[in-house]
C-alpha atoms as a PDB file:
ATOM      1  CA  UNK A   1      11.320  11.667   0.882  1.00  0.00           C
ATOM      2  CA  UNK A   2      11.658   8.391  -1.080  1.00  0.00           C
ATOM      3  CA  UNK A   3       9.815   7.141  -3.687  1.00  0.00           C
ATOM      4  CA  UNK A   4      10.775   4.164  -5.750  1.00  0.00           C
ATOM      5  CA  UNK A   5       9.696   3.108 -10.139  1.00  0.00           C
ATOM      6  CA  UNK A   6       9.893   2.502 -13.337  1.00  0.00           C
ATOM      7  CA  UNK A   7       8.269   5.580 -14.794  1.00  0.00           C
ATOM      8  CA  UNK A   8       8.418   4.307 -18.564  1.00  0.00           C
ATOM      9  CA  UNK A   9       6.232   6.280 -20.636  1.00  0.00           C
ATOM     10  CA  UNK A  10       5.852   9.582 -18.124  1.00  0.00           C
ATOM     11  CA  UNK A  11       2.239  10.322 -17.598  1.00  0.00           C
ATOM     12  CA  UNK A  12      -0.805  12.004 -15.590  1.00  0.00           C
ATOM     13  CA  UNK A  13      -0.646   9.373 -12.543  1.00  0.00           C
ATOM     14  CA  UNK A  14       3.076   9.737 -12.335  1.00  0.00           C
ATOM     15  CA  UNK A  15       3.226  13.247 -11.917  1.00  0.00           C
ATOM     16  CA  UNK A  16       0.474  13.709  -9.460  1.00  0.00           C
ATOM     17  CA  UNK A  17       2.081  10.951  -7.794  1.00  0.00           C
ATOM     18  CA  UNK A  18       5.249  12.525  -7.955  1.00  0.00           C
ATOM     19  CA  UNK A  19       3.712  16.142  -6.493  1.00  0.00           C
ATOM     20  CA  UNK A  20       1.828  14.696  -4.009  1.00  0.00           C
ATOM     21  CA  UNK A  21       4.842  12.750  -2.921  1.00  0.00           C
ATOM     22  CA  UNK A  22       7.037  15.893  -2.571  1.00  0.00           C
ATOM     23  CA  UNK A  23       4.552  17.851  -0.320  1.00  0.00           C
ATOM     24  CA  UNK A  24       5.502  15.678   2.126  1.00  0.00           C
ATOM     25  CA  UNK A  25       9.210  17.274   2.518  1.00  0.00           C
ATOM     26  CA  UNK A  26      11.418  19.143   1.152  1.00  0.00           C
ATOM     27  CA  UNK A  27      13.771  16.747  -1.135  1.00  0.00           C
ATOM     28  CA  UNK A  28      12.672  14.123  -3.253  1.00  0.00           C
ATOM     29  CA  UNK A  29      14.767  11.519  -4.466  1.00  0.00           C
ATOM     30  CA  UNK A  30      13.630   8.688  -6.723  1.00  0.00           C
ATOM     31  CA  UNK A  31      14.870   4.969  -6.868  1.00  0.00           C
ATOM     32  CA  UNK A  32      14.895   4.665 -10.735  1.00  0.00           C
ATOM     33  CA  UNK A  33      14.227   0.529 -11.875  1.00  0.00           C
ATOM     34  CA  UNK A  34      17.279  -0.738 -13.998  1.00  0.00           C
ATOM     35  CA  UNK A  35      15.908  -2.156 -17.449  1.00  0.00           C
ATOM     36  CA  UNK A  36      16.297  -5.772 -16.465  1.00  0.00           C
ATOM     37  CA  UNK A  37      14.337  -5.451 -13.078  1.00  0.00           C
ATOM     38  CA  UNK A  38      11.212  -3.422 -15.737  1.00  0.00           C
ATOM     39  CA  UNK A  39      11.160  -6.488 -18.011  1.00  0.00           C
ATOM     40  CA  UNK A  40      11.355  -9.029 -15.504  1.00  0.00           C
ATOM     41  CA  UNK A  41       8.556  -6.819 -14.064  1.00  0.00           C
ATOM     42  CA  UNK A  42       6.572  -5.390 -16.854  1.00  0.00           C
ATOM     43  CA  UNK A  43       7.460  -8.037 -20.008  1.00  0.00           C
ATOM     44  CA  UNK A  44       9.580  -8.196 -22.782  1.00  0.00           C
ATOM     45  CA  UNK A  45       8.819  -4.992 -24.994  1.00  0.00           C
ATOM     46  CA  UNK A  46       9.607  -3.205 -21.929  1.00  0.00           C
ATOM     47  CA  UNK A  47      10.989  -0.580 -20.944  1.00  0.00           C
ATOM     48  CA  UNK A  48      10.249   1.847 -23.693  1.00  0.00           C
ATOM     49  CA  UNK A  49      12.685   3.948 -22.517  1.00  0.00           C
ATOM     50  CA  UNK A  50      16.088   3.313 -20.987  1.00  0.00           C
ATOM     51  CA  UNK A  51      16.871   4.055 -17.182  1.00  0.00           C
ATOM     52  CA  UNK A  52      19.044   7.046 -18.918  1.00  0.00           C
ATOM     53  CA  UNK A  53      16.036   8.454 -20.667  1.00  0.00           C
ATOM     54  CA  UNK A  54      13.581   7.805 -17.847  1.00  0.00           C
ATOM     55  CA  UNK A  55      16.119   9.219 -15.610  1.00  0.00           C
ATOM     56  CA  UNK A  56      16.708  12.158 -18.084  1.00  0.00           C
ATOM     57  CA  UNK A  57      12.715  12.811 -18.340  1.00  0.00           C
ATOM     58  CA  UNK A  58      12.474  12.956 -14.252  1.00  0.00           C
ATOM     59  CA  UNK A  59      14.803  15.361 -14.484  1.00  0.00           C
ATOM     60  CA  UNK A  60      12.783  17.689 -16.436  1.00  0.00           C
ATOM     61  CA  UNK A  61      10.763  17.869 -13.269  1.00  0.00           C
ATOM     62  CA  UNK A  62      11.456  20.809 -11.029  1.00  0.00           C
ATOM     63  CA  UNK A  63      10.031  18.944  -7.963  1.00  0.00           C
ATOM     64  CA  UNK A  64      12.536  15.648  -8.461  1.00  0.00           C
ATOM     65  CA  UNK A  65      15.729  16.826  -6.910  1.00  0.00           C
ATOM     66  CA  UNK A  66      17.719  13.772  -7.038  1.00  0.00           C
ATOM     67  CA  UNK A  67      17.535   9.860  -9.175  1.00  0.00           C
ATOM     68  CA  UNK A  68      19.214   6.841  -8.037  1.00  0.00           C
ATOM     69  CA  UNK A  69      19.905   4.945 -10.871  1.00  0.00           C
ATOM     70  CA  UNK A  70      18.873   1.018  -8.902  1.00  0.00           C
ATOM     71  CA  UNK A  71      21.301  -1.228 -10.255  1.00  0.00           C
ATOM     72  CA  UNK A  72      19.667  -4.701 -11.378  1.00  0.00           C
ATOM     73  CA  UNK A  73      18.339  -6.030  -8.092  1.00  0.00           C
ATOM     74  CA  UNK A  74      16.132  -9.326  -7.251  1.00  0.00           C
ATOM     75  CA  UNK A  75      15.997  -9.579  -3.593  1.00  0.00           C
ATOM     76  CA  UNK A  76      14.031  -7.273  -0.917  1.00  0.00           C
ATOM     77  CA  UNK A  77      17.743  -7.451   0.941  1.00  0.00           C
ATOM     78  CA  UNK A  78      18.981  -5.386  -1.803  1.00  0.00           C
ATOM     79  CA  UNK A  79      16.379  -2.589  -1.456  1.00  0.00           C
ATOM     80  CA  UNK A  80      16.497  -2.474   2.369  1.00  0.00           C
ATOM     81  CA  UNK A  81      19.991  -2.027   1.698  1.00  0.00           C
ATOM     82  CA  UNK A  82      19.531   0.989   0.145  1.00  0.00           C
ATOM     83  CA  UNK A  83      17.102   2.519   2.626  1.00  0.00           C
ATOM     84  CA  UNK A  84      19.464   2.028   5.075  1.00  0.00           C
ATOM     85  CA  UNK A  85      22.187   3.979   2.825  1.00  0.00           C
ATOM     86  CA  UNK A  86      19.457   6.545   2.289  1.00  0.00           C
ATOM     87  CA  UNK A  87      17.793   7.193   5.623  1.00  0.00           C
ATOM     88  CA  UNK A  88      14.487   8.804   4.128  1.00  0.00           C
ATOM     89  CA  UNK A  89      11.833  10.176   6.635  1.00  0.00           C
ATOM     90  CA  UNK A  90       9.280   9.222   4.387  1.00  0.00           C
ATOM     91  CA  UNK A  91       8.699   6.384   2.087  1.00  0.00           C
ATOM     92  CA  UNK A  92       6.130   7.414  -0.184  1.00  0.00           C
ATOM     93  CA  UNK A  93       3.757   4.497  -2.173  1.00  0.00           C
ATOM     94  CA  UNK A  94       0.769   4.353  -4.539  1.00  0.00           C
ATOM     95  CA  UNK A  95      -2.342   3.344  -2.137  1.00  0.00           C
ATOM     96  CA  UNK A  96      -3.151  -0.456  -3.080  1.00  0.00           C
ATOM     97  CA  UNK A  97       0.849  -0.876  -4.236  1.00  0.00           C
ATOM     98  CA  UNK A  98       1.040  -4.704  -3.680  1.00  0.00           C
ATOM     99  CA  UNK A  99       4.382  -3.743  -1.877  1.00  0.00           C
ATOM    100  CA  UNK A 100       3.553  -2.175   0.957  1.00  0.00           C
ATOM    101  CA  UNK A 101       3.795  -4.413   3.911  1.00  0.00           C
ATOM    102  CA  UNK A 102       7.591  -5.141   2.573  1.00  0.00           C
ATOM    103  CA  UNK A 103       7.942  -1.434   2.362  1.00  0.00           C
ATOM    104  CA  UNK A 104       6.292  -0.237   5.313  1.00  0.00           C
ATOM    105  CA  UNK A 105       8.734  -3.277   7.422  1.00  0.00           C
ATOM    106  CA  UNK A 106      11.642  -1.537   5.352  1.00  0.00           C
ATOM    107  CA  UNK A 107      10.793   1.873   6.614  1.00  0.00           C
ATOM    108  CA  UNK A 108      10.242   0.711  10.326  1.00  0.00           C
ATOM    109  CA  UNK A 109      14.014  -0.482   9.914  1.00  0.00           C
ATOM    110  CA  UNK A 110      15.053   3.441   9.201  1.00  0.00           C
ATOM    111  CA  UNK A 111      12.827   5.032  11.353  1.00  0.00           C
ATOM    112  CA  UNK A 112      10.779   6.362   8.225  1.00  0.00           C
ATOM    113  CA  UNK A 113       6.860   6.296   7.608  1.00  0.00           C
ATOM    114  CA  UNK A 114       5.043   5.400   5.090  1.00  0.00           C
ATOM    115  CA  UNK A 115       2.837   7.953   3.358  1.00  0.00           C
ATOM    116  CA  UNK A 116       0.097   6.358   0.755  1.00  0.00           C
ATOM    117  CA  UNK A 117      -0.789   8.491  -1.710  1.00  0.00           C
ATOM    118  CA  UNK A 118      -4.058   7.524  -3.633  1.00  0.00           C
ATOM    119  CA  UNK A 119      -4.021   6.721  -6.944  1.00  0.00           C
ATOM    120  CA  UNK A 120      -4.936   9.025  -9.519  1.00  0.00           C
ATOM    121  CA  UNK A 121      -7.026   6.772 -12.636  1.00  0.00           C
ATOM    122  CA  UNK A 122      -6.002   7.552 -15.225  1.00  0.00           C
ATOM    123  CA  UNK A 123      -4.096   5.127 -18.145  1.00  0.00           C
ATOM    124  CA  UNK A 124      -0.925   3.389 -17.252  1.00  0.00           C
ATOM    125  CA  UNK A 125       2.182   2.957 -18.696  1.00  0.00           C
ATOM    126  CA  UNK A 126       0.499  -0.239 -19.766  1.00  0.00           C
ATOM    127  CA  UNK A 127      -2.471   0.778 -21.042  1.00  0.00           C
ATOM    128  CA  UNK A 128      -0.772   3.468 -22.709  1.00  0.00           C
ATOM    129  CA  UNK A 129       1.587   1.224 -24.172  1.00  0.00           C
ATOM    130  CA  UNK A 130      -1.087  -1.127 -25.541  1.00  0.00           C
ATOM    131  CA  UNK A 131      -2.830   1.921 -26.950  1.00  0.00           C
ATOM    132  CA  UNK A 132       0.198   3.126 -29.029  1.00  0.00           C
ATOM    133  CA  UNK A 133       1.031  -0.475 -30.257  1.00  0.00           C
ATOM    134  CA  UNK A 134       3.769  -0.154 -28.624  1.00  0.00           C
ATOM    135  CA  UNK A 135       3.263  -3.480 -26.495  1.00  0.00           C
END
């Protein structure tokens, strides 16, 4: 099981996400954002936290069994790449991600599926951000 993130300021969504994600096998490994692809993403106060922090709260979590810390990386090449080096079953994704029909191509390529988890509603990382003044 795959699932891929920035997971900046740890919250509700992420760990139901996270759970939900896991039920689907039995090993869970997480593609972890490099700081330049989250503020190229997210803006320029972001990350909050480095990938070494965010990678040190995931594992905290007694369901995450393994983090990939993802290099900086700007083309879809570069994260097909990696499935291929991984070989998940599943490719887990937040129903509505904007990525899916890249990532559901990219799992086709492994022989994985796709399982869409629904998302929980609850405050991002954004909104959480904003919130604290942090952003």
């Amino acid at each position: 099981m795959l699932v891929g993130g920035c997971f900046d300021i740890l919250h509700f969504g992420h760990i139901s996400f996270l759970k939900h994600a896991k039920s689907y096998g039995n090993y869970l490994i997480v593609a972890l954002e490099s700081d330049e692809n989250v503020r190229k993403t997210k803006g320029a106060s972001r990350p909050i936290h480095t990938q070494q922090q965010r990678k040190e709260m995931l594992e905290a979590l007694s369901f995450v069994d393994e983090i990939i810390l993802l290099p900086p990386m700007h083309r879809s090449e570069e994260y097909l790449a990696l499935i291929k080096q991984i070989k998940p079953d599943i490719i887990a994704v937040t129903r509505g991600d904007p990525l899916t029909e890249r990532k559901k191509a990219q799992a086709i390529q492994v022989g994985a599926t796709i399982a869409s988890i629904e998302k929980v509603h609850t405050p991002s990382t954004s909104q959480l951000a904003k919130l604290l003044g942090l952003e």
